[in-house]
PDB file of N, CA and C in Angstrom:
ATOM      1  N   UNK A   1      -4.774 189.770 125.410  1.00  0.00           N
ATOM      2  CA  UNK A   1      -4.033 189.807 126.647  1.00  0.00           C
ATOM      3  C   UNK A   1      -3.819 188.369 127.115  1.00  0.00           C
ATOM      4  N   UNK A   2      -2.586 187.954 127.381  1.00  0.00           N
ATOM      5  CA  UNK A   2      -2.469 186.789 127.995  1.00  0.00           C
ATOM      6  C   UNK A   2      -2.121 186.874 129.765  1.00  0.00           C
ATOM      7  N   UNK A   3      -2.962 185.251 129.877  1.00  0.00           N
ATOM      8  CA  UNK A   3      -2.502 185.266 131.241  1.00  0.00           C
ATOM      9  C   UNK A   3      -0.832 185.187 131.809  1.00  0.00           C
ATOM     10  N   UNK A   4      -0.714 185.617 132.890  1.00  0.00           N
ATOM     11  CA  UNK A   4       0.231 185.515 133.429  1.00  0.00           C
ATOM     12  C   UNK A   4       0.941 184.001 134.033  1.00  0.00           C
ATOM     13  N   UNK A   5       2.452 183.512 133.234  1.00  0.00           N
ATOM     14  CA  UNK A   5       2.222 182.021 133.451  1.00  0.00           C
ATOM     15  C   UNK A   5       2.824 181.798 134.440  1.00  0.00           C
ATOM     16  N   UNK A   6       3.448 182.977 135.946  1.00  0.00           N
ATOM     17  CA  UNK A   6       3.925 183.179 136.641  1.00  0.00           C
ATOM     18  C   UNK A   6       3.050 184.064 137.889  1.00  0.00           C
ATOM     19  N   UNK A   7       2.302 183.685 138.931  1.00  0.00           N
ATOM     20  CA  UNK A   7       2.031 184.644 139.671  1.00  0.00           C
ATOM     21  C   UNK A   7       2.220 184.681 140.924  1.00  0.00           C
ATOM     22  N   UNK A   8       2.290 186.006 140.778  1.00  0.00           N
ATOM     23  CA  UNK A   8       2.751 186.517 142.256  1.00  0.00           C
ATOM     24  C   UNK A   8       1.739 187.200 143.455  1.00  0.00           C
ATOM     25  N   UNK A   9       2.059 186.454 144.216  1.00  0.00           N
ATOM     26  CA  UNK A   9       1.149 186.845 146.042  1.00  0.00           C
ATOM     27  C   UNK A   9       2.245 187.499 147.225  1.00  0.00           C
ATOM     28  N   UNK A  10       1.976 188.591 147.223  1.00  0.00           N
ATOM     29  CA  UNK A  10       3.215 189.238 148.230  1.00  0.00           C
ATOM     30  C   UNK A  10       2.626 188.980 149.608  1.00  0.00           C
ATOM     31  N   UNK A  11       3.056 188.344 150.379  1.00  0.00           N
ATOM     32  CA  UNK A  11       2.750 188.462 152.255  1.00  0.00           C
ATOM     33  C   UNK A  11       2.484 190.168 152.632  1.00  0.00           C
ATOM     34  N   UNK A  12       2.447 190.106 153.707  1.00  0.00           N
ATOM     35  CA  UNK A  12       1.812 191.642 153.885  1.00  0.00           C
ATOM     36  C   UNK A  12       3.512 192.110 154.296  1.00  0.00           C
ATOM     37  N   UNK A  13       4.646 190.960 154.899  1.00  0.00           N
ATOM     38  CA  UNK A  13       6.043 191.813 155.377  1.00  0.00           C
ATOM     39  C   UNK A  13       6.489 191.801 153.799  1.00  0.00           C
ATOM     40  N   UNK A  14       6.180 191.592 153.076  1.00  0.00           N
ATOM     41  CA  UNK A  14       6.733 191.415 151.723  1.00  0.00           C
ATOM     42  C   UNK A  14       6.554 193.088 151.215  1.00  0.00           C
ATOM     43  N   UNK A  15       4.960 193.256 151.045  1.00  0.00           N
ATOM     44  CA  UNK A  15       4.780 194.559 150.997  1.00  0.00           C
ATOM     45  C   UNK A  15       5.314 195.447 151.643  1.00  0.00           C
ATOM     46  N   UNK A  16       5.507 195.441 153.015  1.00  0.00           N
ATOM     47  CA  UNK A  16       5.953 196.813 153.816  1.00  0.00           C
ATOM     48  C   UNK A  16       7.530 196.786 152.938  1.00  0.00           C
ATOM     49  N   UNK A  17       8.307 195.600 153.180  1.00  0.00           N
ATOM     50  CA  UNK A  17       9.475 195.567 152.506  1.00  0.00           C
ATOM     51  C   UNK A  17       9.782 196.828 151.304  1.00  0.00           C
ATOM     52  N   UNK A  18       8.882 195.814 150.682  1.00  0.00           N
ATOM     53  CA  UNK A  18       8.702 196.431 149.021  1.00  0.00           C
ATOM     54  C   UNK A  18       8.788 198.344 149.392  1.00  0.00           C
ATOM     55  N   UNK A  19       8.133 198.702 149.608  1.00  0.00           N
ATOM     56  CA  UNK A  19       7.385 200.043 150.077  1.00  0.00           C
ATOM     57  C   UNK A  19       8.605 200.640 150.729  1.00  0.00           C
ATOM     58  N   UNK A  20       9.157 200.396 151.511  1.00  0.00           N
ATOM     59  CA  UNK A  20      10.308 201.255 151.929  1.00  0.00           C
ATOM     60  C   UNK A  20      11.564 200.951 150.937  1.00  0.00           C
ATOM     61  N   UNK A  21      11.753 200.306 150.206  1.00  0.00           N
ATOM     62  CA  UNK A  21      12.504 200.239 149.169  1.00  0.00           C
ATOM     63  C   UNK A  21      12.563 201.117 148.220  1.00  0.00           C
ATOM     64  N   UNK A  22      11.188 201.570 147.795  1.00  0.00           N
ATOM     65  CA  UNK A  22      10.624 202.450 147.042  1.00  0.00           C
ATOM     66  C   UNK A  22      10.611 203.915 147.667  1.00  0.00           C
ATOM     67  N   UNK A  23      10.500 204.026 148.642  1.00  0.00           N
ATOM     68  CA  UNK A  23      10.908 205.037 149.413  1.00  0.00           C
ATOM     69  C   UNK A  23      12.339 205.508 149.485  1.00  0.00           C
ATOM     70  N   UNK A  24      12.871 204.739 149.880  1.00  0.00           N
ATOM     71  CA  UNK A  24      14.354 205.220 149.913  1.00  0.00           C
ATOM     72  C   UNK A  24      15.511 205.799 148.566  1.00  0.00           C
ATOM     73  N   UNK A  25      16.049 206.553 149.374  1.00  0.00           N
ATOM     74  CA  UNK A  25      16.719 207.058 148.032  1.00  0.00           C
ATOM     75  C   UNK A  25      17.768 206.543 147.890  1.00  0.00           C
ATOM     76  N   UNK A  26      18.640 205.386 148.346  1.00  0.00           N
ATOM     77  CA  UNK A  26      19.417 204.946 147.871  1.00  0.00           C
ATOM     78  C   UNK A  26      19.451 203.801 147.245  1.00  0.00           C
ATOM     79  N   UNK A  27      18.082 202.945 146.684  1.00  0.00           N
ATOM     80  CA  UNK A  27      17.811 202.288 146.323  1.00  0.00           C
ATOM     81  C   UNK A  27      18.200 202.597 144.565  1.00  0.00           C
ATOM     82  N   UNK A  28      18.747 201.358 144.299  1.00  0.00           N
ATOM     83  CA  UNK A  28      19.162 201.764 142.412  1.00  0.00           C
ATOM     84  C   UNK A  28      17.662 201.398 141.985  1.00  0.00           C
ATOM     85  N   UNK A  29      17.668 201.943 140.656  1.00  0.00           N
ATOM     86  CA  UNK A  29      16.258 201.961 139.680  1.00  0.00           C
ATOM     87  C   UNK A  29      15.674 200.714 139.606  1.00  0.00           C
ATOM     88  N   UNK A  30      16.829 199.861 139.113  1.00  0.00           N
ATOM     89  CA  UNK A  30      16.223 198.650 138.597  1.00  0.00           C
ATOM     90  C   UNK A  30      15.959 198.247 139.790  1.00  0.00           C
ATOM     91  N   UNK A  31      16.153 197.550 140.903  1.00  0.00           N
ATOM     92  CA  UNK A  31      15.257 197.090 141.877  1.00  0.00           C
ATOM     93  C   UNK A  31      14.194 198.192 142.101  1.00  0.00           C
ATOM     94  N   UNK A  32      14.437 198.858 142.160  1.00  0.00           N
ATOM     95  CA  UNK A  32      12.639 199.786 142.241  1.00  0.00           C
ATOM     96  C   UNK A  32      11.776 199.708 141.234  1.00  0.00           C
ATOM     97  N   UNK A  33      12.170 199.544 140.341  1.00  0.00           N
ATOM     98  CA  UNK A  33      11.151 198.518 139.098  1.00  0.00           C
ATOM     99  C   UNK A  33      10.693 197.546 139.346  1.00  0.00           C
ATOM    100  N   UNK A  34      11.939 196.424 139.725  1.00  0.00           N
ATOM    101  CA  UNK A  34      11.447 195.352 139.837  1.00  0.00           C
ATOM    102  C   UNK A  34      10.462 194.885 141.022  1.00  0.00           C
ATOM    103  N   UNK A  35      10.493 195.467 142.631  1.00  0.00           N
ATOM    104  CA  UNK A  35       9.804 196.093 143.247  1.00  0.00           C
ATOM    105  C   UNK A  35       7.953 196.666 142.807  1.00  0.00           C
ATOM    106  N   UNK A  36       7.710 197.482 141.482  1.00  0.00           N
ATOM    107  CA  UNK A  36       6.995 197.953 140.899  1.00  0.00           C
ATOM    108  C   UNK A  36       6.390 197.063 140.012  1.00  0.00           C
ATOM    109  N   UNK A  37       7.182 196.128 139.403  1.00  0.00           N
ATOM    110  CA  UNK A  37       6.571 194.746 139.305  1.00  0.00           C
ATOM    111  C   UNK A  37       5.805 193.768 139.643  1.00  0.00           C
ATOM    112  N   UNK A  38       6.789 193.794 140.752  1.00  0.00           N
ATOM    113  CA  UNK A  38       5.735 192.744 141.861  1.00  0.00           C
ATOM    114  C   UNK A  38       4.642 193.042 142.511  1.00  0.00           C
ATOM    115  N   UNK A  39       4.634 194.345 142.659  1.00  0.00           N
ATOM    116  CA  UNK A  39       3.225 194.895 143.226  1.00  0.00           C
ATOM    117  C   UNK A  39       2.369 195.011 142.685  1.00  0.00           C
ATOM    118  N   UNK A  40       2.598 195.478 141.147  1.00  0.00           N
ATOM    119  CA  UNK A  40       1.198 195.358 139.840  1.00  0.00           C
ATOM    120  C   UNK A  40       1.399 193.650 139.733  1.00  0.00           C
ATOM    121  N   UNK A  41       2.191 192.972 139.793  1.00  0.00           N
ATOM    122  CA  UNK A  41       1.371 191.577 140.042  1.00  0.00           C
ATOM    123  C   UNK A  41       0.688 191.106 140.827  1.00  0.00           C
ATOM    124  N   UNK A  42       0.955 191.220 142.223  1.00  0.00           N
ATOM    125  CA  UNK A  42       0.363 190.884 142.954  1.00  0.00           C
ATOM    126  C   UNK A  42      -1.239 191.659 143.012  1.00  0.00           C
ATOM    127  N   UNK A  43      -1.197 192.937 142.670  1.00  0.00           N
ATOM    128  CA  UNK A  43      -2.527 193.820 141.855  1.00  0.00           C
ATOM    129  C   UNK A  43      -3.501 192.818 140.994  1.00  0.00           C
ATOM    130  N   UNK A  44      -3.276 192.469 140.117  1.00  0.00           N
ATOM    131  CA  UNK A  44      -3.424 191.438 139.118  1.00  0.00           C
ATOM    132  C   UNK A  44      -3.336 191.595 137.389  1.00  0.00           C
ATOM    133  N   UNK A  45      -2.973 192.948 137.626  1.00  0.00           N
ATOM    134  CA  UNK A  45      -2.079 193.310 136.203  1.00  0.00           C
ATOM    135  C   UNK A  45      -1.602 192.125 135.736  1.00  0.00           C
ATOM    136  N   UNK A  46      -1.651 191.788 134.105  1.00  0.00           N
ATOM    137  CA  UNK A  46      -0.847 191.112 132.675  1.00  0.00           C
ATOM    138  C   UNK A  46       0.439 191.466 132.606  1.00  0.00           C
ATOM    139  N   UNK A  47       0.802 190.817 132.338  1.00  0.00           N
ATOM    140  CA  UNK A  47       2.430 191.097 132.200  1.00  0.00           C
ATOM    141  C   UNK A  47       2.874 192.594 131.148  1.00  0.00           C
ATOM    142  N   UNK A  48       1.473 192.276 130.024  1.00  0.00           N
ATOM    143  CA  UNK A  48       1.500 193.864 128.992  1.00  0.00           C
ATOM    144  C   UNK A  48       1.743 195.140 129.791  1.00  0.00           C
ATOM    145  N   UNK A  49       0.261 194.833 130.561  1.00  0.00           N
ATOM    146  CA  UNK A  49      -0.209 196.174 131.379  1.00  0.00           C
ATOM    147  C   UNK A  49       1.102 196.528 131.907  1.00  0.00           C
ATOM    148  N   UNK A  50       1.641 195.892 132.873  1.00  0.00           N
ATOM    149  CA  UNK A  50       2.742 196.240 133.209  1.00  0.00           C
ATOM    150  C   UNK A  50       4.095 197.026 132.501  1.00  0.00           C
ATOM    151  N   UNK A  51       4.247 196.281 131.614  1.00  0.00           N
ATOM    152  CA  UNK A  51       5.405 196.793 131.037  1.00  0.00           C
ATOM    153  C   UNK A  51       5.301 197.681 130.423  1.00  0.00           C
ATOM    154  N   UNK A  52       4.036 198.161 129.576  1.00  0.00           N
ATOM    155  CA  UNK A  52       3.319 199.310 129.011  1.00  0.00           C
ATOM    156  C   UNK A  52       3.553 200.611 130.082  1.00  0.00           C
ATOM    157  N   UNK A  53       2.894 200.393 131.741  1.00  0.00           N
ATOM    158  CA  UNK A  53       2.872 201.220 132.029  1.00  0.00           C
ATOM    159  C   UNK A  53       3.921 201.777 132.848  1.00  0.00           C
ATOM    160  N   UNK A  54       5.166 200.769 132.910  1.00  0.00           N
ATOM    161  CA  UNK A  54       6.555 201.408 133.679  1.00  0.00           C
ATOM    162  C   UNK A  54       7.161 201.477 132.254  1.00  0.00           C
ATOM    163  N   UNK A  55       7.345 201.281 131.406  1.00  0.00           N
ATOM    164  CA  UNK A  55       7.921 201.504 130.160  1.00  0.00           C
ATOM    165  C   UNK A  55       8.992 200.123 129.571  1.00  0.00           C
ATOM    166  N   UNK A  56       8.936 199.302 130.258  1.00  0.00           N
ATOM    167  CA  UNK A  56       9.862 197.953 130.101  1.00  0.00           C
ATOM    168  C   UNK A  56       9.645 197.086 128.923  1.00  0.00           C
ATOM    169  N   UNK A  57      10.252 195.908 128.855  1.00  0.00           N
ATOM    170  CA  UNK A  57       9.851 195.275 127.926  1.00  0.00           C
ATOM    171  C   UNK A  57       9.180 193.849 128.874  1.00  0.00           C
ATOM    172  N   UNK A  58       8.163 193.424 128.328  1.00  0.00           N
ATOM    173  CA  UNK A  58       7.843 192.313 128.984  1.00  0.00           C
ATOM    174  C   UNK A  58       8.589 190.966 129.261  1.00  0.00           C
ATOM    175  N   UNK A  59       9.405 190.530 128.706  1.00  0.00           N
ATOM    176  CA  UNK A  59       9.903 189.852 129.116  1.00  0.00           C
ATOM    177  C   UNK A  59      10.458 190.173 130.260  1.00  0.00           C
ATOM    178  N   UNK A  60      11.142 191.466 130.889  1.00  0.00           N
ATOM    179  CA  UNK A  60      11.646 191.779 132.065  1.00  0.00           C
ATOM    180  C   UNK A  60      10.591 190.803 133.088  1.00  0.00           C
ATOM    181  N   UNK A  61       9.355 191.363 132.887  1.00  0.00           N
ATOM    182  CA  UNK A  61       8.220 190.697 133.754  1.00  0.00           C
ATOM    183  C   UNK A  61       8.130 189.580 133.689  1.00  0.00           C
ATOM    184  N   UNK A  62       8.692 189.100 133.029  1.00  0.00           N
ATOM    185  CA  UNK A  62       8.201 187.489 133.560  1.00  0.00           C
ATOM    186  C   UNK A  62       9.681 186.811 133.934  1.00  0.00           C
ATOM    187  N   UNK A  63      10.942 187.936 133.684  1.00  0.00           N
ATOM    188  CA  UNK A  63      11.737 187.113 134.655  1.00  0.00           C
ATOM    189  C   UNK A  63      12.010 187.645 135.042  1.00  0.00           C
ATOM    190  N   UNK A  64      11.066 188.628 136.295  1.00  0.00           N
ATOM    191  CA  UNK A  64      11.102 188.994 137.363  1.00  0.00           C
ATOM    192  C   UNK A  64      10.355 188.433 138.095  1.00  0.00           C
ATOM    193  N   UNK A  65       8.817 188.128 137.514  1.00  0.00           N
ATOM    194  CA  UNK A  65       7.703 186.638 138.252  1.00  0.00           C
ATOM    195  C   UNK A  65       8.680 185.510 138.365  1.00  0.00           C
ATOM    196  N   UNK A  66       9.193 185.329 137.535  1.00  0.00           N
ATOM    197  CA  UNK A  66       9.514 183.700 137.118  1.00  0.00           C
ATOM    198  C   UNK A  66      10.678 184.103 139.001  1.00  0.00           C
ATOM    199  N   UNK A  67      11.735 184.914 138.806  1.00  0.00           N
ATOM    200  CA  UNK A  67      12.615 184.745 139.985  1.00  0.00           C
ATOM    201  C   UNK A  67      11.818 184.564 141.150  1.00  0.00           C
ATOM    202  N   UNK A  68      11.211 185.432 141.239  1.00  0.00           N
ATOM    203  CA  UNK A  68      10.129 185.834 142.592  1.00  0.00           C
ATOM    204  C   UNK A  68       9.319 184.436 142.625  1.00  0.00           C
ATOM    205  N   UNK A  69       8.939 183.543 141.426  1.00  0.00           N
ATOM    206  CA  UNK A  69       7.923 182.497 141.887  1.00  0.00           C
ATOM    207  C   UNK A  69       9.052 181.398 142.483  1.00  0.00           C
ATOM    208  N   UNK A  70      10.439 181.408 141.883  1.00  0.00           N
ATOM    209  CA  UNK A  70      10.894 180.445 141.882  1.00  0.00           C
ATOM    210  C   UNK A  70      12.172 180.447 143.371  1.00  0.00           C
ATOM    211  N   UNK A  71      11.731 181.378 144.094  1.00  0.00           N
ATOM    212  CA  UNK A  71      12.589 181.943 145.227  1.00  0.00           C
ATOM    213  C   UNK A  71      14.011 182.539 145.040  1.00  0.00           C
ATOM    214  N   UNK A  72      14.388 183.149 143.934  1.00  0.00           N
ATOM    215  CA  UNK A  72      15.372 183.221 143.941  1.00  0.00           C
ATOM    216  C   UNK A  72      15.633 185.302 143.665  1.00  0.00           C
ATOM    217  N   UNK A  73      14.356 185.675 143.518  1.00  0.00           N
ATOM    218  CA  UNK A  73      14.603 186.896 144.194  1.00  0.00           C
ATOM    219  C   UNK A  73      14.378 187.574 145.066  1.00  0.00           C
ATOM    220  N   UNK A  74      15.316 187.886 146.169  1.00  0.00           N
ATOM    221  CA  UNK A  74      15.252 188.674 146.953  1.00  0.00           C
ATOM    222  C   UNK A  74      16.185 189.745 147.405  1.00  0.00           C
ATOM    223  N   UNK A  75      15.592 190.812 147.798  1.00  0.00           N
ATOM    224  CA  UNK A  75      16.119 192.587 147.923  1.00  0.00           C
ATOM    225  C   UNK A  75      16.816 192.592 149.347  1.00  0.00           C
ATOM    226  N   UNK A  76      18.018 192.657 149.415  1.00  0.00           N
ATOM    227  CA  UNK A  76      18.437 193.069 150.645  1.00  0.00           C
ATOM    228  C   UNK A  76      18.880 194.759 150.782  1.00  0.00           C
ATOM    229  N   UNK A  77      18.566 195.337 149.828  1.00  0.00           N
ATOM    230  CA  UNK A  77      18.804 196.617 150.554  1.00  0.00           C
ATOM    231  C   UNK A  77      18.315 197.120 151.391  1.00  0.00           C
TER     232      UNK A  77
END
């Protein structure tokens, strides 16, 4: 298992964010993944674990860390 060369710390408005995103039904998949991402990172899930257990490929995960570390993702739905 390798470490993660990207990590992620969600604020607590980050989380509520996240969470009603996931809630809502008009939210498309892939941001609710990516969403599902960030939260098993911030968890402290491997980038494997992750992708193993939403079904992705890992690289998704790390450029979904990599956006999220590097400010350039964010969810406005």
């Amino acid at each position: 298992m390798t470490r993660a060369r990207y990590t992620v710390h969600l604020r607590d408005d980050q989380c509520q964010q996240h969470g009603k995103i996931t809630r809502a039904r008009r939210s498309i998949a892939r941001d609710i993944t990516h969403v599902y991402v960030l939260m098993k990172s911030d968890a402290g899930l491997s980038d494997e674990q992750i992708a193993d257990q939403l079904s992705i490929n890992t690289q998704t995960v790390v450029r979904v860390r990599k956006r999220f570390v590097d400010g350039c993702y964010a969810l406005t739905r």
